[in-house]
Protein backbone atom coordinates (compact mmCIF):
# COMPACT_ATOMS: atom_id res chain seq x y z
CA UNK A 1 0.00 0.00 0.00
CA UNK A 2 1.50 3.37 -0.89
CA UNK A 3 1.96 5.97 1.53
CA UNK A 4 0.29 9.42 1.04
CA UNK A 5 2.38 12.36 -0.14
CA UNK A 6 4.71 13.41 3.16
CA UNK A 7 2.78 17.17 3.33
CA UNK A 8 5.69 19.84 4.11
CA UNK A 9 4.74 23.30 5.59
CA UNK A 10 6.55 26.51 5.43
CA UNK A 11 7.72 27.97 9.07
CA UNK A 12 6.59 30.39 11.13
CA UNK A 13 9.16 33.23 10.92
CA UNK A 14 9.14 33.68 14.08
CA UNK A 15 8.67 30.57 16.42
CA UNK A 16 10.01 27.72 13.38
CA UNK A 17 13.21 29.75 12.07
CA UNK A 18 16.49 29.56 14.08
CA UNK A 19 18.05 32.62 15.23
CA UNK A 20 21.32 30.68 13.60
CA UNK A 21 23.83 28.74 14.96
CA UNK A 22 26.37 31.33 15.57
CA UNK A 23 23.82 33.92 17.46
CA UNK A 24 24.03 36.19 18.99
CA UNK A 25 27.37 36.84 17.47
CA UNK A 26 26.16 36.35 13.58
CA UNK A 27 22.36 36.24 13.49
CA UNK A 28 19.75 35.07 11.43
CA UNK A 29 17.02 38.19 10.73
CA UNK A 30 13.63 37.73 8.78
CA UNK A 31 13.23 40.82 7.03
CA UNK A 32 9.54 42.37 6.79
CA UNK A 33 10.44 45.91 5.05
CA UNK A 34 12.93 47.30 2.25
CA UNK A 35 12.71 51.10 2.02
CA UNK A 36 11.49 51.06 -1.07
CA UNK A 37 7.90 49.91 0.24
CA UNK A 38 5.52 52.46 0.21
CA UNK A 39 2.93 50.55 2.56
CA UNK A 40 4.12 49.05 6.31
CA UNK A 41 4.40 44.88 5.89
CA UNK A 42 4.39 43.45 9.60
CA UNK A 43 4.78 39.65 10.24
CA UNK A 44 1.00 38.28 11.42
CA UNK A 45 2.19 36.51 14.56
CA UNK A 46 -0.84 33.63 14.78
CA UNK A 47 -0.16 32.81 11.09
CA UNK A 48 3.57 33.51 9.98
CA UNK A 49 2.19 35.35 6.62
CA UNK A 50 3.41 38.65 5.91
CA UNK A 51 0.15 40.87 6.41
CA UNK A 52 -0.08 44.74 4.98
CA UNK A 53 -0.42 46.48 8.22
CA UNK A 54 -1.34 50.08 6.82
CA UNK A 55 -0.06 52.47 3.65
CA UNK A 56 2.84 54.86 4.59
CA UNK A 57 0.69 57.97 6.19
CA UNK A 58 3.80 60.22 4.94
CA UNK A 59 7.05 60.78 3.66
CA UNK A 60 9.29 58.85 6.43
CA UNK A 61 10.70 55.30 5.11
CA UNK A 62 12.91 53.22 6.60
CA UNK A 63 16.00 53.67 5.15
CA UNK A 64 16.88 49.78 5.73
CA UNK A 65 15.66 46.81 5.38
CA UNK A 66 13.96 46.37 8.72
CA UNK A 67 12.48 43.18 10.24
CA UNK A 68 13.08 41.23 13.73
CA UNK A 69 15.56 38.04 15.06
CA UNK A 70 13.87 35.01 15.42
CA UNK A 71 12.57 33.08 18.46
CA UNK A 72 13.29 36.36 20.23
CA UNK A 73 11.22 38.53 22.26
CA UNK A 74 11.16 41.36 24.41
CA UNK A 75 10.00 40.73 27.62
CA UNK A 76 11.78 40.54 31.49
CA UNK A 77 15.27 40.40 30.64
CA UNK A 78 15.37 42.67 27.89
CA UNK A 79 13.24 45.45 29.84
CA UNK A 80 15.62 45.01 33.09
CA UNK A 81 18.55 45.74 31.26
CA UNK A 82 16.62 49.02 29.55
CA UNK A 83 16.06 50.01 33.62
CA UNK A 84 19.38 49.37 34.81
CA UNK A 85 21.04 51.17 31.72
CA UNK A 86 19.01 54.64 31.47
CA UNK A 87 17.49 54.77 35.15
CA UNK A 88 13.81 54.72 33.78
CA UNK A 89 11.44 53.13 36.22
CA UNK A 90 8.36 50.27 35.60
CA UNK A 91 10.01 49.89 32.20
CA UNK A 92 8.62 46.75 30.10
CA UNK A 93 9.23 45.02 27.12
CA UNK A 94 7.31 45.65 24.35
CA UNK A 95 5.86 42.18 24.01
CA UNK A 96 7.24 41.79 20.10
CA UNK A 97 10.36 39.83 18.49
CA UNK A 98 13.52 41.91 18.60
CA UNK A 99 13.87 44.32 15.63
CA UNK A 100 16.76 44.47 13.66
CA UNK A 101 17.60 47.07 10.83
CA UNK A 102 20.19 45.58 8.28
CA UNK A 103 22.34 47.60 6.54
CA UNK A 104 23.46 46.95 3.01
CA UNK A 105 24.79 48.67 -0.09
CA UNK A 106 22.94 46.06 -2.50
CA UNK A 107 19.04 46.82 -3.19
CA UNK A 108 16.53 44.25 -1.37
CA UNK A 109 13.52 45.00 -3.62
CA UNK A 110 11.03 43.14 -1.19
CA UNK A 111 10.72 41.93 2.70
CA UNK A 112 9.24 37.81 3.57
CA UNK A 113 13.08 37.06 3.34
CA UNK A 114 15.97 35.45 5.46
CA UNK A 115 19.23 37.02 5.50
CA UNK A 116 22.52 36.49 7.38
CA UNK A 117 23.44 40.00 9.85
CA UNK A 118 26.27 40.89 11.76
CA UNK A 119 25.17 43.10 14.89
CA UNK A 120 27.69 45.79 15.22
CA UNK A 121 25.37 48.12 18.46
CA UNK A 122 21.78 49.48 18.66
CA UNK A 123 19.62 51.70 19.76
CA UNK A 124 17.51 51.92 23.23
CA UNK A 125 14.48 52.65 22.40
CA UNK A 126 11.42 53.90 24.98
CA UNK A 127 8.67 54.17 23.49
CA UNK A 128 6.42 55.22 26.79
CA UNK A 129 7.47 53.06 29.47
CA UNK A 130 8.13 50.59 26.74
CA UNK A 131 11.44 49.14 26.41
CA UNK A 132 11.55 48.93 21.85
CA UNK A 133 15.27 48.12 21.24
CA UNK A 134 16.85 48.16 17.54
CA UNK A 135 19.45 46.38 17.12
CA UNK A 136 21.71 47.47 13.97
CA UNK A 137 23.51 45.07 11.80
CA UNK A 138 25.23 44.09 8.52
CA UNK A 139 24.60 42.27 5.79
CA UNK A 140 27.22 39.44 6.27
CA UNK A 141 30.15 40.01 3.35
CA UNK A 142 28.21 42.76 2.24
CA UNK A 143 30.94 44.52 0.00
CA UNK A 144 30.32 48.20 1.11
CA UNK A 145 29.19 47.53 4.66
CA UNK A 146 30.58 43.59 5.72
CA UNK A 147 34.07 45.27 6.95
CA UNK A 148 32.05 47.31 9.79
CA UNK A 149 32.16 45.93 13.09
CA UNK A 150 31.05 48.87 15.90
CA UNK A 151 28.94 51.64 15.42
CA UNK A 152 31.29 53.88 15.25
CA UNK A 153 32.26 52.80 12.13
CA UNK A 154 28.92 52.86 10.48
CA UNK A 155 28.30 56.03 8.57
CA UNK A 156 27.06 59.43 10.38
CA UNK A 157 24.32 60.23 7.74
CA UNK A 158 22.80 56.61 8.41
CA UNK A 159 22.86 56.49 11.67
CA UNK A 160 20.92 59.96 11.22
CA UNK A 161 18.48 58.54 9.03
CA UNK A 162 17.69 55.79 11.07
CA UNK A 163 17.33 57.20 14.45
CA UNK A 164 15.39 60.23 12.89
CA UNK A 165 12.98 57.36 10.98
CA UNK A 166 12.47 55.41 14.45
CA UNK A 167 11.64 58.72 16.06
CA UNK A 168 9.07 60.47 14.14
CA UNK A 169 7.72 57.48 12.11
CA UNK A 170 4.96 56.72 14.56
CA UNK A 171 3.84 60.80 15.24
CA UNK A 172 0.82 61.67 13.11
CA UNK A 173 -0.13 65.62 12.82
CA UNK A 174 -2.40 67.03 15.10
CA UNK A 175 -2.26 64.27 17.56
CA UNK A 176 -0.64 64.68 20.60
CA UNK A 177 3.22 63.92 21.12
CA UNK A 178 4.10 60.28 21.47
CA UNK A 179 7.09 59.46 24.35
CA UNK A 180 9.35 58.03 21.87
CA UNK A 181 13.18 58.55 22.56
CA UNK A 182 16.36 56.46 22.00
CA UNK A 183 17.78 56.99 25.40
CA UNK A 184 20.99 55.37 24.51
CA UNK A 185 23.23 54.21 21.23
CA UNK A 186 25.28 51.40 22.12
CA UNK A 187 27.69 49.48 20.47
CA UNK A 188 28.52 45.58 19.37
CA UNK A 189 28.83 44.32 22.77
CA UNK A 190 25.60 45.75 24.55
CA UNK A 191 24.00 44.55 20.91
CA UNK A 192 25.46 40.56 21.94
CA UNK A 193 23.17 41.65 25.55
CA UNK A 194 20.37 42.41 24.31
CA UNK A 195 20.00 39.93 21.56
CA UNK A 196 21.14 36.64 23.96
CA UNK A 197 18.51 39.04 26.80
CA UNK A 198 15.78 38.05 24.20
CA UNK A 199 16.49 34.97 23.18
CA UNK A 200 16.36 34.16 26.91
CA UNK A 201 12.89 35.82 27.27
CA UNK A 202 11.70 33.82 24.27
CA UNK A 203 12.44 30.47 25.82
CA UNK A 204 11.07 31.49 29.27
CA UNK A 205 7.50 31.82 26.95
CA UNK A 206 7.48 29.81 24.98
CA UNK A 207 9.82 27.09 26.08
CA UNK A 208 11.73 24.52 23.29
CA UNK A 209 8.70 24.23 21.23
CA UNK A 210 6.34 27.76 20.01
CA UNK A 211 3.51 24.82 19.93
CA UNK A 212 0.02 26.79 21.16
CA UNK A 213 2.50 29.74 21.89
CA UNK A 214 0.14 32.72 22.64
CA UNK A 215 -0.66 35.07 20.05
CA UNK A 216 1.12 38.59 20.61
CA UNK A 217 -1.22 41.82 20.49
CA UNK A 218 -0.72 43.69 17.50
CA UNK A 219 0.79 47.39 17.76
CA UNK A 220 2.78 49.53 16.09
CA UNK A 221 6.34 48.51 15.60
């Protein structure tokens, strides 16, 4: 008697992708958004498809391609070290995977994509008393970027770009002013922290297996 066709299923981005083998020192990031998209693309966490989340309200783009570290998430760990670092008080995590912005000289013309980063720092993010950290990385043997190992290295004008993006892209006109501020830009090592902070917070959720693993609330990211 023959066997029926084995069935194979794509993963979940975020709870059936490793973060890679080598993390946190050379991770693996699932990309959602190149800056080139003119609507916002956000992972659907209870189905692992790429959902259009809303259009672009204005002008400000990510200037990277911008997406999260898998089986990460920000919870305890992550939001302690936010407290201890910048003195803020009843700071959380943000309840999301860890976002990562990639940066890379060749052009990504669309996000549902793995690629292989190379943190070199981040940025601490509060957003309220919401602990939102971004970590920066490289495109691994990118030609213009793969050399680049600390944030100091990275270029001025990007570094701009991307912490004036992650501070005004969430501020609509005529509503009231949103408590968003990057309360510290750290380098490589604090980026290691952070990212092995998360992947501990992911496996004190959801354990070895993201079987029945609760669906996060969605929010702006």
């Amino acid at each position: 008697m023959k066997r029926p066709p084995r069935q194979t299923f794509q993963a979940h981005p975020w709870h059936g992708v490793s973060p890679g083998e080598d993390a946190p020192a050379t991770i693996t990031a699932y990309i959602e958004l190149v800056p080139t998209d003119a609507v916002k693309y956000e992972l659907d966490k209870e189905t692992g498809i790429l959902r259009l989340d809303r259009p672009q309200q204005f002008s400000s783009q990510c200037p990277t391609p911008y997406g999260f570290i898998p089986q990460s998430f920000c919870g305890p760990l992550v939001a302690r070290r936010a407290a201890e670092r910048t003195g803020h008080k009843d700071i959380q995590g943000d309840g999301d995977p860890l976002d990562i912005c990639v940066l890379t000289e060749k052009v990504i013309t669309s996000g549902n994509l793995l690629v292989s980063a190379v943190p070199i720092g981040g940025f601490r993010l509060i957003d309220g008393n919401e602990a939102d950290d971004k970590i920066i990385a490289v495109l691994e043997s990118d030609l213009a970027y793969g050399e680049i190992h600390h944030m100091a290295q990275a270029p001025r004008a990007m570094v701009d770009r991307l912490k004036h993006y992650f501070l005004t892209y969430k501020q609509i006109p005529g509503e009231g002013k949103r408590k968003v501020e990057i309360a510290e830009v750290y380098d490589r090592p604090e980026a290691l922290e952070v990212i092995r902070r998360s992947l501990k917070d992911y496996q004190r959720l959801y354990g070895a297996s993201a079987r029945g693993a609760p669906r996060s609330s969605r929010r702006q990211r």
